[in-house]
N, C-alpha and C. Protein backbone atom coordinates (compact mmCIF):
# COMPACT_ATOMS: atom_id res chain seq x y z
N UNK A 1 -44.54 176.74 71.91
CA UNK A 1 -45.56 175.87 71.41
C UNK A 1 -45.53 174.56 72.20
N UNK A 2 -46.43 174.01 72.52
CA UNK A 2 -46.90 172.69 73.12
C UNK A 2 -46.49 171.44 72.62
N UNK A 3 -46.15 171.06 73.27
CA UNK A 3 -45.67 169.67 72.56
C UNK A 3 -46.95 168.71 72.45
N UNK A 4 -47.34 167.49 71.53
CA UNK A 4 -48.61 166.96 71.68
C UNK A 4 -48.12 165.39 72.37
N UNK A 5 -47.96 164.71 73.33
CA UNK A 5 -48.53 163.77 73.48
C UNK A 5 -48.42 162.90 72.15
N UNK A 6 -48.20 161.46 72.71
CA UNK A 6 -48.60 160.50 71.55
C UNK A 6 -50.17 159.91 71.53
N UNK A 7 -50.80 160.11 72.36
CA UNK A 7 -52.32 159.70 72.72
C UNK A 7 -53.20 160.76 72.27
N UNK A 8 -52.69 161.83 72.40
CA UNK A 8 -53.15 163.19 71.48
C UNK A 8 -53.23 163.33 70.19
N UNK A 9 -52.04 162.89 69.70
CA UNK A 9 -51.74 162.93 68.43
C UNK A 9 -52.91 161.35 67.68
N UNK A 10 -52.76 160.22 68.28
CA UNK A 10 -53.67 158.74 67.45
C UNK A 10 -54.92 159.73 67.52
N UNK A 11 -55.53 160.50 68.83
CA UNK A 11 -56.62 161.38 69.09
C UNK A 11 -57.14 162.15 67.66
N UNK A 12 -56.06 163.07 67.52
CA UNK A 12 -55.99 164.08 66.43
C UNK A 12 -56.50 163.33 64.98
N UNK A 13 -55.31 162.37 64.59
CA UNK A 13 -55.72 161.72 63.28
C UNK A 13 -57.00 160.86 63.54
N UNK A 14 -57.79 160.07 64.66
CA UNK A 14 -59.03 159.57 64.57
C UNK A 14 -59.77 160.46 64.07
N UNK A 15 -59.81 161.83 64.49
CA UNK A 15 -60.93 162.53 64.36
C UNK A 15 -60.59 162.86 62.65
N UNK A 16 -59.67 163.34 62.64
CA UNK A 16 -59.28 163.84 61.19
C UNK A 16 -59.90 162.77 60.18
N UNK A 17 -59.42 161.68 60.30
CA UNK A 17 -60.05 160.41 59.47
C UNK A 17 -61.26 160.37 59.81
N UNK A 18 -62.32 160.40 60.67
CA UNK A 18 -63.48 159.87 60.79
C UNK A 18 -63.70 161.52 59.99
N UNK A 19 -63.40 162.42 60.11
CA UNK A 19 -63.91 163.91 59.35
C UNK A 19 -63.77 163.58 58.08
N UNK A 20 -62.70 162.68 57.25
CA UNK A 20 -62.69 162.84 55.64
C UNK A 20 -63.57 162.16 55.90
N UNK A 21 -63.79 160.63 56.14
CA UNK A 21 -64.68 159.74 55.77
C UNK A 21 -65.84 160.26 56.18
N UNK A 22 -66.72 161.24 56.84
CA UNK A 22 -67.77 161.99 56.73
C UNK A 22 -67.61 162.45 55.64
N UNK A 23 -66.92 163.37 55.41
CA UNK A 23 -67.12 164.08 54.38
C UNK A 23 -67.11 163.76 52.75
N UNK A 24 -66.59 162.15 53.10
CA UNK A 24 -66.16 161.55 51.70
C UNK A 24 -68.50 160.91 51.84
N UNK A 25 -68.44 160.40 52.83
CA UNK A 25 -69.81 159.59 52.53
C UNK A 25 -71.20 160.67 51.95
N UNK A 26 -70.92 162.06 52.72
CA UNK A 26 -71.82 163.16 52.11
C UNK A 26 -71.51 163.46 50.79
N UNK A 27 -70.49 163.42 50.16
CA UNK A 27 -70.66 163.75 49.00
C UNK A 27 -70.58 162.53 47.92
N UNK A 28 -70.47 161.18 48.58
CA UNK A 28 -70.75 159.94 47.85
C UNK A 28 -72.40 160.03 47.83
N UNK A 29 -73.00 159.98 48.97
CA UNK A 29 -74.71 160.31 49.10
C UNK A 29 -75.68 161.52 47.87
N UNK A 30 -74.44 162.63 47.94
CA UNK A 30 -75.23 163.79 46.93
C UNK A 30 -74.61 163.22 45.92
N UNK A 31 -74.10 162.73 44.81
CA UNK A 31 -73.76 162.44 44.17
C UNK A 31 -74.66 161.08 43.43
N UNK A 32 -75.03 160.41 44.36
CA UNK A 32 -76.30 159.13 44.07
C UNK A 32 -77.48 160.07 44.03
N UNK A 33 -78.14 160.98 45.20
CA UNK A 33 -79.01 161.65 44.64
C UNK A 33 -79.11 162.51 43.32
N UNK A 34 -78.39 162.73 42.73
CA UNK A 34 -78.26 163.84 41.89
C UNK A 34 -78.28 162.85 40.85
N UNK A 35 -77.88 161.69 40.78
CA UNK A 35 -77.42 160.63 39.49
C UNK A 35 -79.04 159.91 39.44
N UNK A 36 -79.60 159.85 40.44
CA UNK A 36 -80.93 159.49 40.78
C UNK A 36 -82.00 159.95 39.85
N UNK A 37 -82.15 161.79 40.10
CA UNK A 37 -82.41 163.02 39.78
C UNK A 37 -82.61 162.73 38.58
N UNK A 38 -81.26 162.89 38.00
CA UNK A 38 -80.76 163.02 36.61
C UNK A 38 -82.39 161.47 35.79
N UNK A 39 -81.42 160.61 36.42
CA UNK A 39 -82.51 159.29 35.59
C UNK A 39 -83.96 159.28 35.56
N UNK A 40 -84.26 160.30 36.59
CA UNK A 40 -85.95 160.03 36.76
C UNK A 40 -86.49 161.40 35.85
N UNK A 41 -85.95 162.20 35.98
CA UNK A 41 -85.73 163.55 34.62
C UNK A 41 -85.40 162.68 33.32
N UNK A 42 -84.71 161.34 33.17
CA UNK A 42 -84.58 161.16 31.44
C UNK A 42 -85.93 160.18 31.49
N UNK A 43 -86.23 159.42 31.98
CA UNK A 43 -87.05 158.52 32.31
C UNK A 43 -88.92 159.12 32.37
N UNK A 44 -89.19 160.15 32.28
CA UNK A 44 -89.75 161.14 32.73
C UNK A 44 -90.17 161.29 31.23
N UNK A 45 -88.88 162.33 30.38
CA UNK A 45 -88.61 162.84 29.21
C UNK A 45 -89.17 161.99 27.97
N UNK A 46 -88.53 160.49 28.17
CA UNK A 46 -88.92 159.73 27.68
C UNK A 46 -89.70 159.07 27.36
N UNK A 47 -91.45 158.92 28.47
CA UNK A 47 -92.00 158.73 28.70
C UNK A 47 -92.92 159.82 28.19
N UNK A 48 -92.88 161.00 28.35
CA UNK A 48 -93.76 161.86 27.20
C UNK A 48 -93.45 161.63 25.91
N UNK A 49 -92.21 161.71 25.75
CA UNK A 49 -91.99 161.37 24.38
C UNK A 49 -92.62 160.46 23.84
N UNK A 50 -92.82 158.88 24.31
CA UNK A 50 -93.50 157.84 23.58
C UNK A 50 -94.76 158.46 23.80
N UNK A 51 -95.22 158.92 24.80
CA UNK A 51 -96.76 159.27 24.79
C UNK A 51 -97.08 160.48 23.52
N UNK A 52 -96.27 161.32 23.34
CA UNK A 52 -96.55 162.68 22.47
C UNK A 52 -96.12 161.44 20.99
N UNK A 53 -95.48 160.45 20.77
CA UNK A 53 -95.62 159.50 19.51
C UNK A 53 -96.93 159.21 19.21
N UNK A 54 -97.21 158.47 20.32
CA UNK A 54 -98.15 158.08 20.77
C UNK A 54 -99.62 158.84 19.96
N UNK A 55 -99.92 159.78 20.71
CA UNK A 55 -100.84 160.31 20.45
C UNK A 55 -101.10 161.03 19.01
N UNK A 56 -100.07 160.98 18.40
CA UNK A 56 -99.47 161.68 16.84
C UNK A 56 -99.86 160.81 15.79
N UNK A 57 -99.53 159.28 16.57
CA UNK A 57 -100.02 158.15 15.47
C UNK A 57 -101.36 158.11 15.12
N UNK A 58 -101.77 157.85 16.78
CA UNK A 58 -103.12 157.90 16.34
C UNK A 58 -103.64 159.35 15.79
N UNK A 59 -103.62 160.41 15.99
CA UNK A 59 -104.24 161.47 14.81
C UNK A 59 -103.85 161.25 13.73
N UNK A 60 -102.70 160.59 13.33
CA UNK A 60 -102.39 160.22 11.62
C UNK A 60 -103.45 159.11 11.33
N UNK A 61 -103.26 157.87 11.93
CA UNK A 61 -104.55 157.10 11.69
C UNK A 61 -105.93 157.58 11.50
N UNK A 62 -106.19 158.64 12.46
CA UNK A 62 -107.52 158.94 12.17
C UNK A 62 -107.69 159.65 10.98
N UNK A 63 -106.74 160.66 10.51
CA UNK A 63 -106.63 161.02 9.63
C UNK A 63 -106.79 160.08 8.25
N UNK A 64 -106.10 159.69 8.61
CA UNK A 64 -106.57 159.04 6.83
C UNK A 64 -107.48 157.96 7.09
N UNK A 65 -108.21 157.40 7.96
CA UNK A 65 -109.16 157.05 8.19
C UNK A 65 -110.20 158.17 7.56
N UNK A 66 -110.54 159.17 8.13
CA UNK A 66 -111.26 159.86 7.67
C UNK A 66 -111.02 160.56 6.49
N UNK A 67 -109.98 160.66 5.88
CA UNK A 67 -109.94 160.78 4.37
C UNK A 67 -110.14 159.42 3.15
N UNK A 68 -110.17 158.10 3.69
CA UNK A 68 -110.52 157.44 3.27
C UNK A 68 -111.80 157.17 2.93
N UNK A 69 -112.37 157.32 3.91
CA UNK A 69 -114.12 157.59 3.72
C UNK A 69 -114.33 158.76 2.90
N UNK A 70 -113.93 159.70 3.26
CA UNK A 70 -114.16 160.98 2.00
C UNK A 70 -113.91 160.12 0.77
N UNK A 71 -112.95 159.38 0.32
CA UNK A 71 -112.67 158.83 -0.54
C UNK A 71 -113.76 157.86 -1.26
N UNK A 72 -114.31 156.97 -0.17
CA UNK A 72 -115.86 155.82 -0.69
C UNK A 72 -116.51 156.53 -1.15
N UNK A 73 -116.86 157.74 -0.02
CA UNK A 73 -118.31 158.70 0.03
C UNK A 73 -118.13 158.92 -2.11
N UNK A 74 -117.07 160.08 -2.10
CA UNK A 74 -117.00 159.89 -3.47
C UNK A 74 -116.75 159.14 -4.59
N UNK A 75 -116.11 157.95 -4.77
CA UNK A 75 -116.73 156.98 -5.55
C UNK A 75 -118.25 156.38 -5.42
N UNK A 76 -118.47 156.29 -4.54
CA UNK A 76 -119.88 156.02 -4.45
C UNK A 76 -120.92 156.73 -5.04
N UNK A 77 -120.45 158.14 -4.78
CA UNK A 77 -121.38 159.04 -5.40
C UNK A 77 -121.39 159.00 -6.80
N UNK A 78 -119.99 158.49 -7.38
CA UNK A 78 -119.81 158.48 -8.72
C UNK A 78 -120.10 157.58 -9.47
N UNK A 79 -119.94 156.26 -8.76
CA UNK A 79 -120.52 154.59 -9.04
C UNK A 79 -122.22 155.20 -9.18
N UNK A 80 -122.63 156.16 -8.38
CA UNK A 80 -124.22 156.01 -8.10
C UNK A 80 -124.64 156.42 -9.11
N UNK A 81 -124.34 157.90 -9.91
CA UNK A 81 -123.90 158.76 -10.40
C UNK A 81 -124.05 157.90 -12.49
N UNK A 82 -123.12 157.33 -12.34
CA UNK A 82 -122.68 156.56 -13.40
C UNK A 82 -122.38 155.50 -12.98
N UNK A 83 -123.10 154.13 -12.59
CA UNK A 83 -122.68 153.02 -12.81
C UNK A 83 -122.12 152.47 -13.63
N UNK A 84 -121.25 151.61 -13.74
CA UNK A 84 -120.37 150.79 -14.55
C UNK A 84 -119.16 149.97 -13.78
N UNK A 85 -119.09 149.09 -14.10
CA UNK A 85 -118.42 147.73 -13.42
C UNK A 85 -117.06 148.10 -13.36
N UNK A 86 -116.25 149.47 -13.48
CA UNK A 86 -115.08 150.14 -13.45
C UNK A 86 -114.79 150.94 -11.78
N UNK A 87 -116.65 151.60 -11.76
CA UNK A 87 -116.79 152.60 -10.55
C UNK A 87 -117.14 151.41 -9.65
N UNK A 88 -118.05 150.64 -9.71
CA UNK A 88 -118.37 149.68 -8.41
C UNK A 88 -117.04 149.06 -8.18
N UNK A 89 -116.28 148.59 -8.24
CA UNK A 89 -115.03 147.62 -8.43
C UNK A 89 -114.43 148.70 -7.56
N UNK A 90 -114.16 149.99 -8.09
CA UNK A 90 -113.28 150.51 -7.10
C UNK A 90 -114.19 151.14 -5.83
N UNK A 91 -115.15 151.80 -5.54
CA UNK A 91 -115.97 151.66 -4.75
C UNK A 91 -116.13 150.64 -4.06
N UNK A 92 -116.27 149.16 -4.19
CA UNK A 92 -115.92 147.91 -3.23
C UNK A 92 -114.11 147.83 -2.46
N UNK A 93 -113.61 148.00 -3.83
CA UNK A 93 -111.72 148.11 -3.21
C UNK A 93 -111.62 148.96 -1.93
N UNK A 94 -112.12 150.25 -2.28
CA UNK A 94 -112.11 151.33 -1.41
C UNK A 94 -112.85 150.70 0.13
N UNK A 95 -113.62 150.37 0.26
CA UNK A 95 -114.80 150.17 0.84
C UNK A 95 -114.03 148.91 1.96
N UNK A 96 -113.10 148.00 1.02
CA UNK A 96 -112.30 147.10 1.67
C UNK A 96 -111.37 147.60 2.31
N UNK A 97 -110.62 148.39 1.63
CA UNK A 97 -109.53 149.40 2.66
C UNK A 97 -110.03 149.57 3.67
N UNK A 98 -110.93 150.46 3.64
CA UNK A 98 -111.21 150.86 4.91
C UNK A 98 -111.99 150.58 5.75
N UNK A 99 -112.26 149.22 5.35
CA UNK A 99 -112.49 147.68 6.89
C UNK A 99 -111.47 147.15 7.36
N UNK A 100 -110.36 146.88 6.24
CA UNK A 100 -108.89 146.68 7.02
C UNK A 100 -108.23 147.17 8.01
């Protein structure tokens, strides 16, 4: 077997070291991409999420928006129906709700 030289050998370990530290910076690099990845996937997730809230509220609002009016429509009909200062009163209440 060959003997190495001492200029061979500083040779040998440069390369060896500049090889981990490649190999250390590629997998420091995939490691930020992937952590990257990860955040723009929760960020993403999250972002439908408030939107799918979002859009839920408002169909609940409309919802009883429009059951509220079902609600005037019939006192009204019933104030109309049978007046008396019991049915108008709540027919106005109602009527206020749902200008608020």
């Amino acid at each position: 077997m060959k003997k190495f030289t001492r200029k061979q050998m500083l040779t040998a370990g440069a390369v060896v070291l500049l090889g981990i530290g490649g190999i250390t910076v590629g997998v420091v690099n995939h490691n930020n991409n992937v952590h990257a990845q990860q955040v723009a996937k929760t960020k993403a997730h999250e972002a439908k999420v408030k939107a799918d809230k979002k859009a839920k509220s408002e169909q609940l609002a409309k919802e009883k928006e429009v059951a509220q009016q079902k609600q005037v429509a019939t006192l009204l009909a019933t104030a109309t129906a049978n007046p008396s200062d019991n049915s108008i009163k709540a027919v106005n209440d109602a009527i206020a709700k749902l200008t608020d």
